[in-house]
N, C-alpha and C. Protein backbone atom coordinates (compact mmCIF):
# COMPACT_ATOMS: atom_id res chain seq x y z
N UNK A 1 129.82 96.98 121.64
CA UNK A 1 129.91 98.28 121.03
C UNK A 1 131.37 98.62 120.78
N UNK A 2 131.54 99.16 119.57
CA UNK A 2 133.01 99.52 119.35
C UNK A 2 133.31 101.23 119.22
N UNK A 3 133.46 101.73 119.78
CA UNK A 3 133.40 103.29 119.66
C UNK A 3 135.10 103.54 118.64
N UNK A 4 135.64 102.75 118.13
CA UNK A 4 136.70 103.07 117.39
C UNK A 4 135.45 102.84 116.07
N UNK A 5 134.41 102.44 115.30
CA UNK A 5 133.73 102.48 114.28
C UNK A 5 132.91 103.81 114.23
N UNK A 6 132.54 104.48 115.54
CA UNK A 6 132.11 105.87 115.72
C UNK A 6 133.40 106.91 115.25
N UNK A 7 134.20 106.94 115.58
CA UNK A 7 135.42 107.74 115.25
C UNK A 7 135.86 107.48 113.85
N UNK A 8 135.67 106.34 113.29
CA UNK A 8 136.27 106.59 112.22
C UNK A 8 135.30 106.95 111.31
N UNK A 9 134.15 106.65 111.44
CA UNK A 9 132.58 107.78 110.90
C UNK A 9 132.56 109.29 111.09
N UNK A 10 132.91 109.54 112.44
CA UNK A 10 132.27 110.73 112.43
C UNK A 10 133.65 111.31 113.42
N UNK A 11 134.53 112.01 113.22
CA UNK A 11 135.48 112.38 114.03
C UNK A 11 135.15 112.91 115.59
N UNK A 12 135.50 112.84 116.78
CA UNK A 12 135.13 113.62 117.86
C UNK A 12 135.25 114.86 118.04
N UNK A 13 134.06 115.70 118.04
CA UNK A 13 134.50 117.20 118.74
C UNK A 13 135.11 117.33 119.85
N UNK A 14 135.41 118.76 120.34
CA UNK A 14 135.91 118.97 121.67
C UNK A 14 134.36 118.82 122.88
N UNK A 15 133.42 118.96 122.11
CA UNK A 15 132.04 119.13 122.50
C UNK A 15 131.55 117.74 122.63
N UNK A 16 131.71 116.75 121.84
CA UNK A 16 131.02 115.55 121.86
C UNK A 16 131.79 114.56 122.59
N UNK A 17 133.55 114.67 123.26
CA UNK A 17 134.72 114.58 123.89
C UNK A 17 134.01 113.95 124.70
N UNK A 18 133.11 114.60 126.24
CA UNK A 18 132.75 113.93 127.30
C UNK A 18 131.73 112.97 126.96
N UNK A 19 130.68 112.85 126.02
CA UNK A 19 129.85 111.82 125.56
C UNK A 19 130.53 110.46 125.28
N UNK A 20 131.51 110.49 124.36
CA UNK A 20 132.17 109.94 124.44
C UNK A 20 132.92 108.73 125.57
N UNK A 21 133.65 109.61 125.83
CA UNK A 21 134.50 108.79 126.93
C UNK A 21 133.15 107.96 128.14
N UNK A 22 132.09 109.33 128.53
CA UNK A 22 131.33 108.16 129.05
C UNK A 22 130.92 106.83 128.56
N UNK A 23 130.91 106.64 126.82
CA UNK A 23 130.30 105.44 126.44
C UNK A 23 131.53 104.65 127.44
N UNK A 24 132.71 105.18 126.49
CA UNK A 24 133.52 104.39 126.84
C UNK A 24 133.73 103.49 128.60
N UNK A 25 133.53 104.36 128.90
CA UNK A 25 133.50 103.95 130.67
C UNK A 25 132.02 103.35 130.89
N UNK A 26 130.74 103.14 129.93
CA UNK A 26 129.68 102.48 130.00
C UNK A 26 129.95 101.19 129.68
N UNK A 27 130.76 101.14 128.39
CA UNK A 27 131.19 99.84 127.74
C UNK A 27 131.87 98.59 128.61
N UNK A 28 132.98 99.42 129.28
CA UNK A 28 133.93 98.86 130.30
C UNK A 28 133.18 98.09 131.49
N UNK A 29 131.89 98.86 132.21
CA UNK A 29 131.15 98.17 133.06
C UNK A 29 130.25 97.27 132.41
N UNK A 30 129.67 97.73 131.62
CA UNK A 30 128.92 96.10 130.83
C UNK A 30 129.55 95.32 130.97
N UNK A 31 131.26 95.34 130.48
CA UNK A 31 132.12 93.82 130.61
C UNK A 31 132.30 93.64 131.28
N UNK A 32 132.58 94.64 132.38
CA UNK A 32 132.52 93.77 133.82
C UNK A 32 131.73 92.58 134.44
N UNK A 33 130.46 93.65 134.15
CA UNK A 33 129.38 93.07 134.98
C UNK A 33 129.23 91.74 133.95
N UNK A 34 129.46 91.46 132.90
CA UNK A 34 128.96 90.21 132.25
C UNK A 34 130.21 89.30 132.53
N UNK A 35 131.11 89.68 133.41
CA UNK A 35 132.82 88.76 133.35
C UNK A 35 132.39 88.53 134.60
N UNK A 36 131.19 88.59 135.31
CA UNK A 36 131.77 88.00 136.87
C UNK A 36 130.75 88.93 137.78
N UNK A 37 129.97 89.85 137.99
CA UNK A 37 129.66 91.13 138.74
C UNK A 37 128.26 91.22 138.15
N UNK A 38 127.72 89.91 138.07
CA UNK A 38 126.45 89.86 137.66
C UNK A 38 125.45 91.08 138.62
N UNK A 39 125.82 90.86 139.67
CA UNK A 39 125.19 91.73 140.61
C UNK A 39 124.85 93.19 140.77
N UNK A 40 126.04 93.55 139.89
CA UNK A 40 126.60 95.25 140.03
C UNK A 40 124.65 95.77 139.19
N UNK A 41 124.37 96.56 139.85
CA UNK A 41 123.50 97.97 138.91
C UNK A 41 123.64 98.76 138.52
N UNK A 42 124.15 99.32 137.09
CA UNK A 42 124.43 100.38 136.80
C UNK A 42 123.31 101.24 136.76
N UNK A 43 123.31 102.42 137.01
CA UNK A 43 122.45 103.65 136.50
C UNK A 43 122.68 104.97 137.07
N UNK A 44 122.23 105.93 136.67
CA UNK A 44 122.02 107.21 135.80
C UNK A 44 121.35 107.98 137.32
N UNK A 45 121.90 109.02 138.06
CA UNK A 45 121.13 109.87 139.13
C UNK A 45 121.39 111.14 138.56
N UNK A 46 119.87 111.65 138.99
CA UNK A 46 119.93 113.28 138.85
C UNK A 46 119.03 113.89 139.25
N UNK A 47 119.26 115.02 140.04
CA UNK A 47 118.21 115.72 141.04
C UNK A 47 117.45 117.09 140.47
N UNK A 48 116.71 117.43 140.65
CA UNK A 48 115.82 118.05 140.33
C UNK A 48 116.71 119.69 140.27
N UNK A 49 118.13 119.91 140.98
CA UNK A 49 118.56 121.40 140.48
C UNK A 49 119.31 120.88 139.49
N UNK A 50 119.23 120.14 138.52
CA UNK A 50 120.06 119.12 137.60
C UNK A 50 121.63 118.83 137.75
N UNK A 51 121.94 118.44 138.78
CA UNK A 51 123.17 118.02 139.23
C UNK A 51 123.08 116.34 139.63
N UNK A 52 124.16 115.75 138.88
CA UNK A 52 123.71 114.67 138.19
C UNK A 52 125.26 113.34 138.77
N UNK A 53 125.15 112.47 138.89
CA UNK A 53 126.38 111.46 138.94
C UNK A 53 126.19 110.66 137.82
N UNK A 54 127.36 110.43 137.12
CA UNK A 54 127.45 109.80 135.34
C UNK A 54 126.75 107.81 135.95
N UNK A 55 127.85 107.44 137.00
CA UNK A 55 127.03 105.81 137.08
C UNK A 55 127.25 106.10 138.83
N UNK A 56 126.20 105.08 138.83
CA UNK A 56 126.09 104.83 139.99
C UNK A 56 126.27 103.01 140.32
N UNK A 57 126.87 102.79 140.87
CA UNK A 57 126.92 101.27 141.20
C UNK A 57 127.00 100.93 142.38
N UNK A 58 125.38 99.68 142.00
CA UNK A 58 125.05 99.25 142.80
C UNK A 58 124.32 97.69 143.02
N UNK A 59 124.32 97.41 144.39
CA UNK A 59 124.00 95.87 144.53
C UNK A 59 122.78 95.82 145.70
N UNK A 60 121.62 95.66 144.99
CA UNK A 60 120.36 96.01 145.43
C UNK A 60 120.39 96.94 146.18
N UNK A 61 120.02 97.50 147.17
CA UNK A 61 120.28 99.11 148.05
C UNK A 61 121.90 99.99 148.11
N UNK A 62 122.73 98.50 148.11
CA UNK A 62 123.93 99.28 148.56
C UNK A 62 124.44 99.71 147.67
N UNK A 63 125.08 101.35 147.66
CA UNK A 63 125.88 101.56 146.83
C UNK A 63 126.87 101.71 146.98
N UNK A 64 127.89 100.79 146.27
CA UNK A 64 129.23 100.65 145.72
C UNK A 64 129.86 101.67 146.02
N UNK A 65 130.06 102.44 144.41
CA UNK A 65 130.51 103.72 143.83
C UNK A 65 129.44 104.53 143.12
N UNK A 66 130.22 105.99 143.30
CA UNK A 66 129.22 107.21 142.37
C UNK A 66 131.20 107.22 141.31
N UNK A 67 130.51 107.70 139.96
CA UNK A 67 131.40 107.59 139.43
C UNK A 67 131.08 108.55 138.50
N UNK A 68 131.98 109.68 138.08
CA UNK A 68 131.25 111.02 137.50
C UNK A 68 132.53 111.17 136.26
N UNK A 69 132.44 111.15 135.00
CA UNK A 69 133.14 110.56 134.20
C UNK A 69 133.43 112.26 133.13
N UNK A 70 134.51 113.09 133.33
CA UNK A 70 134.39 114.63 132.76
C UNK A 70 136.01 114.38 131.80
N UNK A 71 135.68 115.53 131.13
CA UNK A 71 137.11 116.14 130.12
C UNK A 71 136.92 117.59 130.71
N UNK A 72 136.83 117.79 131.45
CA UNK A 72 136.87 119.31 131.80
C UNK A 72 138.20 119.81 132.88
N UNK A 73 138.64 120.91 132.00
CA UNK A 73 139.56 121.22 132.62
C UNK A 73 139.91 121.82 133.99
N UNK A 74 138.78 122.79 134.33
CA UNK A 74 138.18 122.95 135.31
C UNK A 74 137.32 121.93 136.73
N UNK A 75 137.56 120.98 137.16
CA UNK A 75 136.83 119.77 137.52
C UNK A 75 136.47 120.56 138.95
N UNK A 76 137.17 121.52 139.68
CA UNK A 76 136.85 121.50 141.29
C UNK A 76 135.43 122.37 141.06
N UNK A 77 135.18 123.51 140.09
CA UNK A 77 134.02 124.25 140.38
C UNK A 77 132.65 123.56 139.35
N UNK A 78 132.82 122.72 138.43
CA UNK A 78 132.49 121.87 137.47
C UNK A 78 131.75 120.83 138.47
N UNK A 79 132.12 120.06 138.57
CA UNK A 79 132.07 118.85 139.06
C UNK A 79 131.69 118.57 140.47
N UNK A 80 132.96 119.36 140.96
CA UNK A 80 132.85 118.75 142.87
C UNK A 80 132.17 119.98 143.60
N UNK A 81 132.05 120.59 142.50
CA UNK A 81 131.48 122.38 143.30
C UNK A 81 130.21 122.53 143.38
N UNK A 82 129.13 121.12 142.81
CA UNK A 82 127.96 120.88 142.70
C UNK A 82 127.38 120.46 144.35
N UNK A 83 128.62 119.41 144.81
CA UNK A 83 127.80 118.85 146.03
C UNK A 83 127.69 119.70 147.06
N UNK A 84 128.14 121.41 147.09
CA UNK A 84 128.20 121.73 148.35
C UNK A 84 127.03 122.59 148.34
């Protein structure tokens, strides 16, 4: 996937900004995982008050990393203000 052929189609909003960059950080672990990290699982958590982690990686039960991927300027009440 080339997200520089998305941009030059369709310019980025300030709105479509975090969609974005997650591909981008989706893209990056595909190559990982196909360079060596066959193992890694990527995917997608989200709980029922819809508070959500962007990837999760993992190697059959264990998990790695939670990895939560924002453009927000605000990140402590956004983001980290979810888990408490």
């Amino acid at each position: 996937m080339d997200t520089g052929i998305v941009s030059s189609f369709s310019p980025v909003s300030r709105e479509g900004l975090g969609r974005f960059i997650e591909t981008v950080v989706a893209v990056e672990f595909l190559r990982r995982k196909s360079y060596g990290l066959q193992k890694w699982e990527i995917n997608y958590w989200k709980d029922h008050q819809q508070r959500e982690v962007d990837f999760v990686i993992r190697e059959g039960m264990k998990v790695h990393q939670l990895i939560q991927v924002t453009c927000a300027s605000d990140i402590r009440t956004r983001e980290v203000g979810c888990i408490n």
